[in-house]
C-alpha atoms as a PDB file:
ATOM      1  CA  UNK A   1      26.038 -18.386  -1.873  1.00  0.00           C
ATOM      2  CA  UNK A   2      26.628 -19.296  -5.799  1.00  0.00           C
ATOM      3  CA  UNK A   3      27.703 -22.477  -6.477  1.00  0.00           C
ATOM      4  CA  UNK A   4      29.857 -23.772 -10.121  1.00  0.00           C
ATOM      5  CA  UNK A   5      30.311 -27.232 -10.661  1.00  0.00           C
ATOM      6  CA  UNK A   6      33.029 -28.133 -12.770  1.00  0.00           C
ATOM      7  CA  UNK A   7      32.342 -29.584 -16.588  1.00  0.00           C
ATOM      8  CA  UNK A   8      31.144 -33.791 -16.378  1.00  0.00           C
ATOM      9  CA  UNK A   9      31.618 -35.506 -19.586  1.00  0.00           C
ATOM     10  CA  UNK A  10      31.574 -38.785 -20.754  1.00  0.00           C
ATOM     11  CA  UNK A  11      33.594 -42.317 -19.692  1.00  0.00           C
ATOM     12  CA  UNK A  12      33.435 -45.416 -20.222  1.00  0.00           C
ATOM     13  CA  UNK A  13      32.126 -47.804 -17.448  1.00  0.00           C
ATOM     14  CA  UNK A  14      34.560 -48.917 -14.970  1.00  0.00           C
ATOM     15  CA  UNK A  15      36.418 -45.665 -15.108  1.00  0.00           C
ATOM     16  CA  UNK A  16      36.748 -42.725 -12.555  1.00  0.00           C
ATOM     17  CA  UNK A  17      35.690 -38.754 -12.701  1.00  0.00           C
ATOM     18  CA  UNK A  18      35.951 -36.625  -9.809  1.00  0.00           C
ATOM     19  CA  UNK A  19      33.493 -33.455 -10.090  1.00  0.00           C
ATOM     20  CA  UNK A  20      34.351 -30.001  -8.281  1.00  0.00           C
ATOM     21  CA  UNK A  21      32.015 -27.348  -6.613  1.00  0.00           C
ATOM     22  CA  UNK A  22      33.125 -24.006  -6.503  1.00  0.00           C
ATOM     23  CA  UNK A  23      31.443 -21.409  -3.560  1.00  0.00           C
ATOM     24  CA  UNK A  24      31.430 -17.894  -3.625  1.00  0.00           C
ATOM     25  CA  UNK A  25      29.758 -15.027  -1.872  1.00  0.00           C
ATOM     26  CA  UNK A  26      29.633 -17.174   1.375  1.00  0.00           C
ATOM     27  CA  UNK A  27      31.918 -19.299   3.134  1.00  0.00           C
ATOM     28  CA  UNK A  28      30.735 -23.154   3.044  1.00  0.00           C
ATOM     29  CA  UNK A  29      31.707 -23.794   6.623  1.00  0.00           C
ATOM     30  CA  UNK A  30      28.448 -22.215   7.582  1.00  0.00           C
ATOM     31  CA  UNK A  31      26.944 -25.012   5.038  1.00  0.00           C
ATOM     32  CA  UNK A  32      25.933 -28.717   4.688  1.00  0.00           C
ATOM     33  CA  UNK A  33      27.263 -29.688   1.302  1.00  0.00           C
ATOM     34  CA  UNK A  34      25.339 -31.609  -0.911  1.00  0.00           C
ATOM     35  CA  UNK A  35      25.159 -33.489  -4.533  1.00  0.00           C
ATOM     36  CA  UNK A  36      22.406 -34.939  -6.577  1.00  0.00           C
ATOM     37  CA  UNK A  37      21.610 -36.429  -9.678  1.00  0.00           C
ATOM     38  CA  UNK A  38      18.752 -36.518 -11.930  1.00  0.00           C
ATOM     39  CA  UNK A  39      18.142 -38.880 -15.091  1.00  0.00           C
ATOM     40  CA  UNK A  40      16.234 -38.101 -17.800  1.00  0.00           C
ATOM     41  CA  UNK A  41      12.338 -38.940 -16.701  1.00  0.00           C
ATOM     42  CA  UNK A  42      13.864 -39.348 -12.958  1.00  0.00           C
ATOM     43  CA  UNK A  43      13.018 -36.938  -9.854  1.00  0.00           C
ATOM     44  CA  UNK A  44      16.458 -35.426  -8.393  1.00  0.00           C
ATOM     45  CA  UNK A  45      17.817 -37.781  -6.272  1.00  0.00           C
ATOM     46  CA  UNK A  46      20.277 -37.488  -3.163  1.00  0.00           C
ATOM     47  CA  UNK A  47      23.984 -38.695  -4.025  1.00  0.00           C
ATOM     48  CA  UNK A  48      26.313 -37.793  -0.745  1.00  0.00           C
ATOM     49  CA  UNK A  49      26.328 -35.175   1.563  1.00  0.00           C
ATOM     50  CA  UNK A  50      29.175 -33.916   4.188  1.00  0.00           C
ATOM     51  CA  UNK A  51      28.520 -31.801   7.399  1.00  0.00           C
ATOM     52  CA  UNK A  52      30.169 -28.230   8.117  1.00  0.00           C
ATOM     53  CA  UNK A  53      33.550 -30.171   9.344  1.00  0.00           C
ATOM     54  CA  UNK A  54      33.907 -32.748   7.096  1.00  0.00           C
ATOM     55  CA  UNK A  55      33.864 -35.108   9.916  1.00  0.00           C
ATOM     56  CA  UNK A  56      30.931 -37.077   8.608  1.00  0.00           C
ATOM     57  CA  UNK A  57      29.696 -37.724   5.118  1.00  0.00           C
ATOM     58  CA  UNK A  58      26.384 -39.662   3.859  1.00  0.00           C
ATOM     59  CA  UNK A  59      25.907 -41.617   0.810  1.00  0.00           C
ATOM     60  CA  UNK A  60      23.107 -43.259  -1.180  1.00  0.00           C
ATOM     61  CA  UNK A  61      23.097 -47.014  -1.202  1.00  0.00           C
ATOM     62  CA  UNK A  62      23.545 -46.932  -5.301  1.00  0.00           C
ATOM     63  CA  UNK A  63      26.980 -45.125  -4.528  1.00  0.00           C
ATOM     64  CA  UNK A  64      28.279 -46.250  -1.046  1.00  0.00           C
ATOM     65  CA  UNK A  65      31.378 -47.443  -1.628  1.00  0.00           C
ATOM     66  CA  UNK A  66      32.292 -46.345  -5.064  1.00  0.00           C
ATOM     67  CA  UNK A  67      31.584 -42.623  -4.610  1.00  0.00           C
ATOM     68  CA  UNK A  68      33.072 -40.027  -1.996  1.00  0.00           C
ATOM     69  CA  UNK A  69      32.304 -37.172  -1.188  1.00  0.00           C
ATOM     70  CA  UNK A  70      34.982 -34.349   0.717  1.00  0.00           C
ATOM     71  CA  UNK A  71      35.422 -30.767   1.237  1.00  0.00           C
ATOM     72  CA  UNK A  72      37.901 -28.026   1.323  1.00  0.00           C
ATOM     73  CA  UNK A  73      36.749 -24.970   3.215  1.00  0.00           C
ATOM     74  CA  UNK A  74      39.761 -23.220   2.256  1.00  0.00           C
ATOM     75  CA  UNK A  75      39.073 -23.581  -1.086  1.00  0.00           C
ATOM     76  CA  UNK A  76      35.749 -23.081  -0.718  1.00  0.00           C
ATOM     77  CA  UNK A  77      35.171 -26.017  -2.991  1.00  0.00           C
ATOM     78  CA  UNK A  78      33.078 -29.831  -2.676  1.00  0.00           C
ATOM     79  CA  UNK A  79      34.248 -32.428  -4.287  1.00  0.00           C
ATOM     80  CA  UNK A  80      32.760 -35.554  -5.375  1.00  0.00           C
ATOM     81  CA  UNK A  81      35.067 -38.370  -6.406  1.00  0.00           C
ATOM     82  CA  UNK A  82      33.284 -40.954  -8.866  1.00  0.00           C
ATOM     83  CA  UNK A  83      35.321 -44.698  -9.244  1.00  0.00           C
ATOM     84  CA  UNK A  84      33.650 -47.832 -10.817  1.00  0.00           C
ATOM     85  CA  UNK A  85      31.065 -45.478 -12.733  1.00  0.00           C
ATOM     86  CA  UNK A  86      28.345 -47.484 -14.401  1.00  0.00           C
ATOM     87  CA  UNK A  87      25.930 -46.755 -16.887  1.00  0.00           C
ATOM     88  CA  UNK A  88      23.133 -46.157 -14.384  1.00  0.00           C
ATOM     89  CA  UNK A  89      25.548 -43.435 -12.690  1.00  0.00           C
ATOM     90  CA  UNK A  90      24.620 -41.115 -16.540  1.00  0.00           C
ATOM     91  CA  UNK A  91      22.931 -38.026 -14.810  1.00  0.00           C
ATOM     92  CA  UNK A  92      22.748 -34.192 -14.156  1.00  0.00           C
ATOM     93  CA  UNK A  93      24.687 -33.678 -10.918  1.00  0.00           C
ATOM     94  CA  UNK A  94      23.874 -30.347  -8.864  1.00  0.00           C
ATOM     95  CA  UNK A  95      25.966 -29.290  -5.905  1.00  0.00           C
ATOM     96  CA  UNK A  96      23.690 -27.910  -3.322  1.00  0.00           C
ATOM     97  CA  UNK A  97      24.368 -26.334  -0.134  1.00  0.00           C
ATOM     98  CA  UNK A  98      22.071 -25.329   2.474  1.00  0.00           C
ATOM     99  CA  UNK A  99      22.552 -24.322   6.603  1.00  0.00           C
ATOM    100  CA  UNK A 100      19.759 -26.798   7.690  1.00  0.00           C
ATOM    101  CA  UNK A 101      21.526 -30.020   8.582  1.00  0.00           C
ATOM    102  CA  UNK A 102      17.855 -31.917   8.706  1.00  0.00           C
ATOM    103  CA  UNK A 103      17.981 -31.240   4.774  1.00  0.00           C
ATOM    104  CA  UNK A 104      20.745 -33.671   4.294  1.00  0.00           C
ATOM    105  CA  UNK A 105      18.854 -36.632   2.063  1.00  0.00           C
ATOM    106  CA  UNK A 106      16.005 -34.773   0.526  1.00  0.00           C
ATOM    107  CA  UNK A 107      16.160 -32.437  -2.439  1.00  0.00           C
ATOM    108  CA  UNK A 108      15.091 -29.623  -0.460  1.00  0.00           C
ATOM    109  CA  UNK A 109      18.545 -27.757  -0.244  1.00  0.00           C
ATOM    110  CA  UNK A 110      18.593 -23.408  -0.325  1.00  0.00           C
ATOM    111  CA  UNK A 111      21.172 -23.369  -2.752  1.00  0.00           C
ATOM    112  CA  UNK A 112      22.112 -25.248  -6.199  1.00  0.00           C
ATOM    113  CA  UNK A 113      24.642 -25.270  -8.737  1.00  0.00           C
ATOM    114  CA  UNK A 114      23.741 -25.089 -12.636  1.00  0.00           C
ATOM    115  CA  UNK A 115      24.468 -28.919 -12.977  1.00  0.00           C
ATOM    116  CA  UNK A 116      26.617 -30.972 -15.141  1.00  0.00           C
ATOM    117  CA  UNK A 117      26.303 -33.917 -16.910  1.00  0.00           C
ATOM    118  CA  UNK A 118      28.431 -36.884 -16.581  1.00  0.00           C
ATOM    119  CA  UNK A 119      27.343 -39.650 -19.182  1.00  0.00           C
ATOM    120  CA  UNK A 120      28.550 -42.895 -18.359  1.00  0.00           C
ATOM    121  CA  UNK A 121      28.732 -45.359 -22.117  1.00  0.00           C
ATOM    122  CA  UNK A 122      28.889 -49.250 -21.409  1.00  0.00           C
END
């Protein structure tokens, strides 16, 4: 599966962004669904993460309740929906998908977008 993220760019603190991920060459039912981030000088770091369905998503405690995560497996697109973005949130993101649901926190995904940057300014 190839994965294409949709262009970041850069906010202003407080405001909202909502990144896309574009499949192709597989259907992302058969996957978990995945995002990440990664600072400058930073390992990659989990973000969120939704299961085949949709029916349950997982979040990192730095984004629980201001990011969310969904999925259209119509579309064969991931979303991630940023609100309340803060400086800290300034990163690469990388969609990542990957059949393996024990994969779901760690970095360890099959499959991974080109990554955008979103650049949060205080």
């Amino acid at each position: 599966v190839q994965l294409q993220a949709s262009v970041g760019g850069l906010v202003q603190a407080g405001d909202s962004l909502r990144l896309s991920c574009v499949a192709s060459g597989s259907s992302i039912s058969r996957f978990i669904m995945g995002w990440f981030r990664q600072a400058p000088g930073n390992e990659r770091e989990f973000v969120a993460a939704i299961i085949r369905n949709g029916g349950s998503s997982y979040y990192a405690d730095s984004v629980k309740g201001r990011f969310t995560i969904s999925r259209d497996n119509v579309k064969n697109t991931v979303y991630l929906q940023m609100n309340s973005l803060k400086p800290e949130d300034t990163a690469v993101y990388y969609c990542a998908a990957d059949r393996r649901a024990w994969v779901m926190r760690t970095p360890t995904y099959d499959y991974w977008g080109q990554g955008t940057l979103v650049t949060v300014s205080s």
